[in-house]
Every structure is written in C-alpha cells, then in structure tokens.
C-alpha atoms as a PDB file:
ATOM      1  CA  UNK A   1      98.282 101.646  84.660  1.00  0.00           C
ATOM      2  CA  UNK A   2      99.224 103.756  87.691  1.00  0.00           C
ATOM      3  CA  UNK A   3      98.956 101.681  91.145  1.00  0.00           C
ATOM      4  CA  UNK A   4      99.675 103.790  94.371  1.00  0.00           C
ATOM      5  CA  UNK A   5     102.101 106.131  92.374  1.00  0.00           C
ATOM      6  CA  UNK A   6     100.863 110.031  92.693  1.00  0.00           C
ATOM      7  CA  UNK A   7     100.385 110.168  95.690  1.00  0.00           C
ATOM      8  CA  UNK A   8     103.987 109.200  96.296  1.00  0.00           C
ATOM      9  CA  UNK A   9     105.170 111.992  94.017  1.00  0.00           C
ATOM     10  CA  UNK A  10     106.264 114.593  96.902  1.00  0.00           C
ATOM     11  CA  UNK A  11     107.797 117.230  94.284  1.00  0.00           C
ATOM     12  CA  UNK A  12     106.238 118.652  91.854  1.00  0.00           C
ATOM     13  CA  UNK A  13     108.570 118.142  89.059  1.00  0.00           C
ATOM     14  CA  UNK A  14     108.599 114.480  89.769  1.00  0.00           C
ATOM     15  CA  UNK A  15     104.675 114.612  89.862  1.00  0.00           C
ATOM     16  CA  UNK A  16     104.700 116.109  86.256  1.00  0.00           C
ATOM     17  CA  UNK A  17     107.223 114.020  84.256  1.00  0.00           C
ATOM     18  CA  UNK A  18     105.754 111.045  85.847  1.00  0.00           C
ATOM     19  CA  UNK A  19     102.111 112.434  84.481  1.00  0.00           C
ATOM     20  CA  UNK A  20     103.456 113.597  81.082  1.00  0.00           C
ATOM     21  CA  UNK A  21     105.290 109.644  80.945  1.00  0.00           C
ATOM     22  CA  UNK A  22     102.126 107.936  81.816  1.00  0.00           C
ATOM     23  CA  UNK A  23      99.822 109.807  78.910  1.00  0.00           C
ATOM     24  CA  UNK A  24     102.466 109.743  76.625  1.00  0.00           C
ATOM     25  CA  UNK A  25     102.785 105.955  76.996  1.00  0.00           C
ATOM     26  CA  UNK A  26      99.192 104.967  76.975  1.00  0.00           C
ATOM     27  CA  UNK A  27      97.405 104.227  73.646  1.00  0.00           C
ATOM     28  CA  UNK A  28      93.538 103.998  74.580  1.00  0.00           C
ATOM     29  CA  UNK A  29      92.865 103.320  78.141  1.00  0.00           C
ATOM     30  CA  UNK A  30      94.450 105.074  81.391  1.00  0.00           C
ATOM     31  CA  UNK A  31      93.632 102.671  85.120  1.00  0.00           C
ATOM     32  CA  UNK A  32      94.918 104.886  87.712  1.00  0.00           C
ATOM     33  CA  UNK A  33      94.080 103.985  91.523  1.00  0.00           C
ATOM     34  CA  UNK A  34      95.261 106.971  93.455  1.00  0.00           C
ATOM     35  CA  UNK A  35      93.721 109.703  95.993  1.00  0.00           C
ATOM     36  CA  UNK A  36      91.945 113.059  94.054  1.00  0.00           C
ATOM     37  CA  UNK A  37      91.764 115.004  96.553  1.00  0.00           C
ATOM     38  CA  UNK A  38      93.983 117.706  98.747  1.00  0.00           C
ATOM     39  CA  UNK A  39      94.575 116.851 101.992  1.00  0.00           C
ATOM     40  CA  UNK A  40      97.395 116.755 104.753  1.00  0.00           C
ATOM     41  CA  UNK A  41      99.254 113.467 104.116  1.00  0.00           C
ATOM     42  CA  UNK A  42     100.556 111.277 107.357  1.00  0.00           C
ATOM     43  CA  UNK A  43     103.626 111.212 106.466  1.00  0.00           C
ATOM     44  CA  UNK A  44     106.880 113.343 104.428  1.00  0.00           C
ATOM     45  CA  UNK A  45     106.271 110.865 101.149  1.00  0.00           C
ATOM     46  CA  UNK A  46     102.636 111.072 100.934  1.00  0.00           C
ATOM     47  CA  UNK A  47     101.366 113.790  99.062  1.00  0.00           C
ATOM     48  CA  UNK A  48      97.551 114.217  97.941  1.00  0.00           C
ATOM     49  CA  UNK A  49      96.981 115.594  94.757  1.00  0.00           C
ATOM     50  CA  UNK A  50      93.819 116.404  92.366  1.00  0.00           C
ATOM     51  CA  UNK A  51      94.890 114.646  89.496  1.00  0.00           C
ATOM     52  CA  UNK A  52      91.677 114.657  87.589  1.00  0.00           C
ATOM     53  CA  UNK A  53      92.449 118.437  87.080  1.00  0.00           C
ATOM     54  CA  UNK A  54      96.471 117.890  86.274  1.00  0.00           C
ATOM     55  CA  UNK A  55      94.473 115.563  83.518  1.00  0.00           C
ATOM     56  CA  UNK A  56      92.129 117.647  82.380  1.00  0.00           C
ATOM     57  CA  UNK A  57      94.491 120.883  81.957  1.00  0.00           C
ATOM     58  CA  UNK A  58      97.596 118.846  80.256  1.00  0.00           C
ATOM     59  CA  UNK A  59      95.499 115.934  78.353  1.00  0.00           C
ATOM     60  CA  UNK A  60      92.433 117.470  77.046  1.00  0.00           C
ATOM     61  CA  UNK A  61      92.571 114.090  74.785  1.00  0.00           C
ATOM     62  CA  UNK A  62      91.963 111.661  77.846  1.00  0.00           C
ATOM     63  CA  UNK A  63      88.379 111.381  78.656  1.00  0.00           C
ATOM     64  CA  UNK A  64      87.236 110.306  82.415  1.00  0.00           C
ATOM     65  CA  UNK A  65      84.604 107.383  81.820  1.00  0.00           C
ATOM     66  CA  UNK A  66      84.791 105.383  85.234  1.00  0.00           C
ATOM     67  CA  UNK A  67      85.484 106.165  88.793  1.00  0.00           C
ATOM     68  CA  UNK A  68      85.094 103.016  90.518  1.00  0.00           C
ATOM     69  CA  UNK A  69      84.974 103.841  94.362  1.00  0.00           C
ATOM     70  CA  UNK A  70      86.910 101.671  97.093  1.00  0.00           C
ATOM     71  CA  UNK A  71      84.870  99.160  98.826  1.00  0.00           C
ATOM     72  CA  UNK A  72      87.123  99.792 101.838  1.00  0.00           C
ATOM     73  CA  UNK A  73      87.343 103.604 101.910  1.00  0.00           C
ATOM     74  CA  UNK A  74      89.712 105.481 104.033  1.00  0.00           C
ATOM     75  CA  UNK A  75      89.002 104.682 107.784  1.00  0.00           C
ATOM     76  CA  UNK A  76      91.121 106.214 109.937  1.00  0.00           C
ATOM     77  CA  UNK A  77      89.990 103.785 112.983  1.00  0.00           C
ATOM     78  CA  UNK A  78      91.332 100.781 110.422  1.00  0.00           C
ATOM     79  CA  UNK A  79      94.402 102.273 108.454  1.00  0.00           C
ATOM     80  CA  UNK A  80      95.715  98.705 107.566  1.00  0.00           C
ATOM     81  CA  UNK A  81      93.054  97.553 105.826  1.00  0.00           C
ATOM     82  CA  UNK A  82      91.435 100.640 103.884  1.00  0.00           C
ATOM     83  CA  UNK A  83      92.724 102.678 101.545  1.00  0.00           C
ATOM     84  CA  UNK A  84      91.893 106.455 100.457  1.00  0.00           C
ATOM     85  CA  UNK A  85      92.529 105.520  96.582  1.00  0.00           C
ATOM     86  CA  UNK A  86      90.091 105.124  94.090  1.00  0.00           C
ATOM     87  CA  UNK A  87      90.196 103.512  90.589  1.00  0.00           C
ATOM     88  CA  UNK A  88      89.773 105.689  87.517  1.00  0.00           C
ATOM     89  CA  UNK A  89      89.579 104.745  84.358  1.00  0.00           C
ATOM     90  CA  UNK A  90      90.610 107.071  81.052  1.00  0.00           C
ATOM     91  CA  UNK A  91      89.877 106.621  77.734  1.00  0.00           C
ATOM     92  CA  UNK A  92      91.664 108.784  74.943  1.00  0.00           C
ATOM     93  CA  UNK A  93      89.344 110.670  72.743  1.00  0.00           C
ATOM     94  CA  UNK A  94      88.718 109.871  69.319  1.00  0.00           C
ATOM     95  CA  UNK A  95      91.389 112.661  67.221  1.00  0.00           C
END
C-alpha cells in the first residue's frame, strides 16, 4: 500500500527505487492513493507524476482493476479538506 508517497518523490531516482520496492514487495494486490497526473506542484516537495504509465512500462505483470475517485477532489477554494489523490487498486497478473 502506497498512501501520499509519489507525489513526495521530488527526484527521479528516489521516484524509481521507491516504485521498483513497492512491486517487488507486493504479492497480489497494489492500493496506491496518489495524483496521476502532471501538473505544477505548490510547493519544492510536491511533485506530480503519471504513475499509471511508470506501471505499465516497468510492471507489465500488475494489472489496473479499480480507480476509485476522491469524494473530495482537489478544490483549490478548500485546500484543507480535499485532496488531488485518487485510490488505485493493482492486481498482479496470473504468470
């Protein structure tokens, strides 16, 4: 399970270790609730990545089979209580 990590992953060699860790240590299931999209962060250790993509391109054995959206989506009128993250949920392919 990855809670509010990626996006906190400024550098990029951070960003993949961390990745390569977190398939490596799953055994059927991947939760991640992060941002998937590029965008300007607010602030030096915010970074916004497309991680579906880092996924798709590093751990062809991890299938996407939920995207649960926020119920409180990004608002930029009500930072403190919304959130631009998403859950996703990863299943590992059958070998």
């Amino acid at each position: 399970m990855s809670l509010d990590v990626i996006y906190h992953l400024v550098e990029d060699t951070a960003y993949d270790a961390y990745m390569n860790c977190l398939v490596a240590a799953a055994e059927k299931y991947i939760c991640i609730y992060s941002s998937n999209i590029v965008k300007l962060a607010p602030a030096d250790h915010v970074r916004h990545r497309v991680f579906t993509e880092w996924i798709a391109a590093n751990a062809p054995t991890w299938k996407l089979i939920k995207k649960v959206n926020n119920p409180f989506p990004e608002d930029s009128g009500n930072p403190d209580h919304t959130s631009w993250a998403d859950f996703y949920f990863y299943e590992r392919l059958q070998s």
